[in-house]
N, C-alpha and C. Protein backbone atom coordinates (compact mmCIF):
# COMPACT_ATOMS: atom_id res chain seq x y z
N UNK A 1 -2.47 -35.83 32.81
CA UNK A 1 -3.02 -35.24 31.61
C UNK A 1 -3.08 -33.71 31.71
N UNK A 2 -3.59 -33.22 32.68
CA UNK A 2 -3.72 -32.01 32.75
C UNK A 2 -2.31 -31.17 32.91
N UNK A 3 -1.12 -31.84 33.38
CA UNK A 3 0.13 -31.46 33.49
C UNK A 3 0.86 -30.93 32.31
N UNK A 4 0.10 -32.37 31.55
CA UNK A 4 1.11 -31.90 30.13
C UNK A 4 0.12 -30.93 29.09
N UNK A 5 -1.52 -30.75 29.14
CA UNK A 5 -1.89 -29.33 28.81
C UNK A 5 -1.75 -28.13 29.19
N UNK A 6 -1.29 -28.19 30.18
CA UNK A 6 -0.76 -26.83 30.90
C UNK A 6 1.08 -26.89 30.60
N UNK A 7 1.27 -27.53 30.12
CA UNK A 7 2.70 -27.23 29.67
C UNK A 7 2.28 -26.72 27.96
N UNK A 8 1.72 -27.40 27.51
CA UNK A 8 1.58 -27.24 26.31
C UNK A 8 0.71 -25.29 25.73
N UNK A 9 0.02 -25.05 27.14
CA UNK A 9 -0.60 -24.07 26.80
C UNK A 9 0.33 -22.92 27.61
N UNK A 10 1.47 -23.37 28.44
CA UNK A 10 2.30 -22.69 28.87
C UNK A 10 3.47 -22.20 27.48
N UNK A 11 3.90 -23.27 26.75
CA UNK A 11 4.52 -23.26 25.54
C UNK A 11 4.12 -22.55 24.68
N UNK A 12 2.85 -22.47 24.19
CA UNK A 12 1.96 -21.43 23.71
C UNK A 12 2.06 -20.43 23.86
N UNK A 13 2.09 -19.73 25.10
CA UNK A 13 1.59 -18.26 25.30
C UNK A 13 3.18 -18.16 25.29
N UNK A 14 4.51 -18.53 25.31
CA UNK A 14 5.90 -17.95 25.79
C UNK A 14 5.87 -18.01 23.73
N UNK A 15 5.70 -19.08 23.73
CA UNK A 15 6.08 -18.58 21.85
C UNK A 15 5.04 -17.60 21.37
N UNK A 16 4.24 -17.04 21.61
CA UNK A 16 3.36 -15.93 21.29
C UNK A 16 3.72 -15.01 21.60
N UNK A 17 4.49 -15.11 23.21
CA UNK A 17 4.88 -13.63 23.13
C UNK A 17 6.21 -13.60 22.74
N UNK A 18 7.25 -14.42 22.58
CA UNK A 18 8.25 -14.42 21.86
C UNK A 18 8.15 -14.04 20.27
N UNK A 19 7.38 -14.55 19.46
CA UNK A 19 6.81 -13.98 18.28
C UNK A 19 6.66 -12.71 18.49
N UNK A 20 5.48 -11.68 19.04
CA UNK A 20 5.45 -10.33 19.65
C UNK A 20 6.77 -9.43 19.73
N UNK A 21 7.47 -10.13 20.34
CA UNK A 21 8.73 -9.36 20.48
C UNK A 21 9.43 -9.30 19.88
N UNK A 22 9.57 -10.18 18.87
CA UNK A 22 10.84 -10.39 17.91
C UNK A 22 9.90 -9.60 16.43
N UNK A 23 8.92 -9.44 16.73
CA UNK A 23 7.76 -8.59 15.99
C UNK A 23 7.97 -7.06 15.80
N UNK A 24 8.20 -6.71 16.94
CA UNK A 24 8.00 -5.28 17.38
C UNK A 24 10.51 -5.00 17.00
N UNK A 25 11.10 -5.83 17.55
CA UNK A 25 12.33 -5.29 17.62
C UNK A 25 12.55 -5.41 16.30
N UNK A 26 12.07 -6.37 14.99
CA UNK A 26 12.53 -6.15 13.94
C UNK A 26 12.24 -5.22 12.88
N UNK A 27 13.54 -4.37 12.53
CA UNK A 27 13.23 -3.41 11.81
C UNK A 27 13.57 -3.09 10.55
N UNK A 28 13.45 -4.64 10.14
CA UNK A 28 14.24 -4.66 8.46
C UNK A 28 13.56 -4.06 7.39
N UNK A 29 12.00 -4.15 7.75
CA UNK A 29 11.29 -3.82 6.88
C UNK A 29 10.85 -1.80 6.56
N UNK A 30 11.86 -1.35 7.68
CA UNK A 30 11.02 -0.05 8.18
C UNK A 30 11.69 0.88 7.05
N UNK A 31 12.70 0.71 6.51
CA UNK A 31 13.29 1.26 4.81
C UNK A 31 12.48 1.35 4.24
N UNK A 32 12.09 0.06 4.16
CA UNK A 32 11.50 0.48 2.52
C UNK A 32 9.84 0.82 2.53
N UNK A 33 9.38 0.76 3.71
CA UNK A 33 8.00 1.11 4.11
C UNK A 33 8.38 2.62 4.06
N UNK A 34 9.26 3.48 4.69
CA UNK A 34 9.70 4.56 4.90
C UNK A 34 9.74 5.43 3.52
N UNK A 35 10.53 4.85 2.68
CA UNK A 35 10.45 5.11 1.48
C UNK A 35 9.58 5.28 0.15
N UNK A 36 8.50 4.03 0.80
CA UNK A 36 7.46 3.71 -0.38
C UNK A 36 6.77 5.36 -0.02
N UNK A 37 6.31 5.40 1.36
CA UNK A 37 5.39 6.68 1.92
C UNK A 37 5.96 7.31 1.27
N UNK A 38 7.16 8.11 1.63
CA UNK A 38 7.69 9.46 0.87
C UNK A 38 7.57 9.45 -0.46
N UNK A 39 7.74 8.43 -1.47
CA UNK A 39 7.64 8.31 -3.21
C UNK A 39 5.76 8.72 -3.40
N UNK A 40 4.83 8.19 -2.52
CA UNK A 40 3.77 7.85 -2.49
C UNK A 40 3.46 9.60 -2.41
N UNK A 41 3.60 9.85 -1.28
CA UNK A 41 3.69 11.65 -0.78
C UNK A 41 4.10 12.54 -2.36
N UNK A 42 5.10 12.65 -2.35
CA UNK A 42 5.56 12.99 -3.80
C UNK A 42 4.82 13.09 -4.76
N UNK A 43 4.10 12.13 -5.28
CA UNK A 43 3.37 11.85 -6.33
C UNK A 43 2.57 12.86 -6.16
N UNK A 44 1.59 12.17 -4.92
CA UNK A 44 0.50 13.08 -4.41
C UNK A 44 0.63 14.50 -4.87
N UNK A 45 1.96 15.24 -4.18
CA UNK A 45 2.08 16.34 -4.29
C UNK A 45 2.18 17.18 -5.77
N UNK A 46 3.25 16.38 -6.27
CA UNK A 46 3.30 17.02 -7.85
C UNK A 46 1.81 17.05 -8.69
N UNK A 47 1.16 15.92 -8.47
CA UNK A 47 -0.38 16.31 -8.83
C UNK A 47 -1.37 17.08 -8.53
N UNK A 48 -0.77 17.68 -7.42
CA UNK A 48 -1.97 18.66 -6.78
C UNK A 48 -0.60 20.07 -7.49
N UNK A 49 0.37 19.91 -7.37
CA UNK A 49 0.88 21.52 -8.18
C UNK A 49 0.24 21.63 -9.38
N UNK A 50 0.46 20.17 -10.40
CA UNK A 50 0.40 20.52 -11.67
C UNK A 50 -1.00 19.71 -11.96
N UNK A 51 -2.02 20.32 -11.23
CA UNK A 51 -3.67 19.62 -11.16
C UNK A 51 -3.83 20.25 -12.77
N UNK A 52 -3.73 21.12 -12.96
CA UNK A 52 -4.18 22.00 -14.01
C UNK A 52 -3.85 21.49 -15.36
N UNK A 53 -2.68 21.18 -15.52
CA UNK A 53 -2.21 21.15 -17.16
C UNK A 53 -2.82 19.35 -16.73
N UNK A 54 -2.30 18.80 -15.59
CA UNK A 54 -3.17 17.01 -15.89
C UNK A 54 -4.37 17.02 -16.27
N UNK A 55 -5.31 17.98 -16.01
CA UNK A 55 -6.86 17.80 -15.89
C UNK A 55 -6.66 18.63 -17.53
N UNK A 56 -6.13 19.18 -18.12
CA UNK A 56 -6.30 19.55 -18.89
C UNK A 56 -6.06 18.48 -20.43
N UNK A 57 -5.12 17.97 -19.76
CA UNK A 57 -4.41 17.16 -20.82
C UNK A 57 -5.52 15.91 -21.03
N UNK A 58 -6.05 15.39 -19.93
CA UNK A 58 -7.00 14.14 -19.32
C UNK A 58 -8.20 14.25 -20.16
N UNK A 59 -8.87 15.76 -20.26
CA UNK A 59 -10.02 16.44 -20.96
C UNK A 59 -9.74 16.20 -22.82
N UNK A 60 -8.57 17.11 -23.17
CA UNK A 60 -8.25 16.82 -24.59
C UNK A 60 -7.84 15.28 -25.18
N UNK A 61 -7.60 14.53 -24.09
CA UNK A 61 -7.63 13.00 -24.63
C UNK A 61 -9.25 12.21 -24.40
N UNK A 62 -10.05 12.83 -23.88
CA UNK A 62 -11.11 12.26 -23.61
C UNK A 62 -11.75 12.87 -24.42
N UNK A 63 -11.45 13.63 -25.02
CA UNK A 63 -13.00 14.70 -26.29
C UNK A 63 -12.12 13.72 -27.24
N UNK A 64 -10.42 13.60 -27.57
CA UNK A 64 -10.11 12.81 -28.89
C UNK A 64 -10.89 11.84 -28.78
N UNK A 65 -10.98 10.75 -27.94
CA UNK A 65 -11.43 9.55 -28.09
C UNK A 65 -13.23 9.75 -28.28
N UNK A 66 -14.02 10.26 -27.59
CA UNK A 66 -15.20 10.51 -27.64
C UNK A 66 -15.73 10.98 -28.62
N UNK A 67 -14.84 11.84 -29.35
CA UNK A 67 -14.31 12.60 -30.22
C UNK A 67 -14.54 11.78 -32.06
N UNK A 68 -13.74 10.67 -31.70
CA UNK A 68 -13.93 9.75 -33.04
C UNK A 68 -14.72 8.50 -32.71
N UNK A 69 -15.73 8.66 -32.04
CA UNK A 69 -16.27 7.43 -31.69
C UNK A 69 -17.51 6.98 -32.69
N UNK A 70 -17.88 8.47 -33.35
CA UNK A 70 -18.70 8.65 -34.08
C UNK A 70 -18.32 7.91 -36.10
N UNK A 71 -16.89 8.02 -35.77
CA UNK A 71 -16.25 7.41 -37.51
C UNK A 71 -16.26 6.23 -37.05
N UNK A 72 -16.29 4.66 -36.16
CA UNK A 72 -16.32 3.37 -36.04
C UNK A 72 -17.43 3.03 -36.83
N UNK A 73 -16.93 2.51 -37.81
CA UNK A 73 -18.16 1.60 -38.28
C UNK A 73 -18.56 0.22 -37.83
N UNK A 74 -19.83 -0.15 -38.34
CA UNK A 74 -20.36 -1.01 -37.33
C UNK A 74 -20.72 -2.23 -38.65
């Protein structure tokens, strides 16, 4: 009994670390992770150049709406 749990927990730990490894060498996914960051970065950035006219634009659509909240009739 104990032969074949120690095979079984020997089986275990070799497919765990076989998983691990085949974990770490695959690199199919590292494109488009690579990519998402940089699009992600980008964004970021153009919003912090053009903080000004967004926050501006963000303000004049928020007084419109706030703006006519007062003509809803009830």
């Amino acid at each position: 009994m104990f032969n074949t749990l120690d095979r079984m927990y020997i089986d275990a730990q070799i497919r765990w670390n076989n998983f691990w490894e085949d974990l770490k060498k695959d690199e199919t996914g590292v494109s488009s992770i690579v990519a998402t960051v940089l699009l992600i970065l980008i964004v970021v950035l153009l919003a912090a150049i053009f903080w000004e006219n967004i926050q501006e634009w963000f303000n004049t659509t928020w007084e419109k709406i706030t703006g006519q909240s007062d003509t809803i009739h009830r």
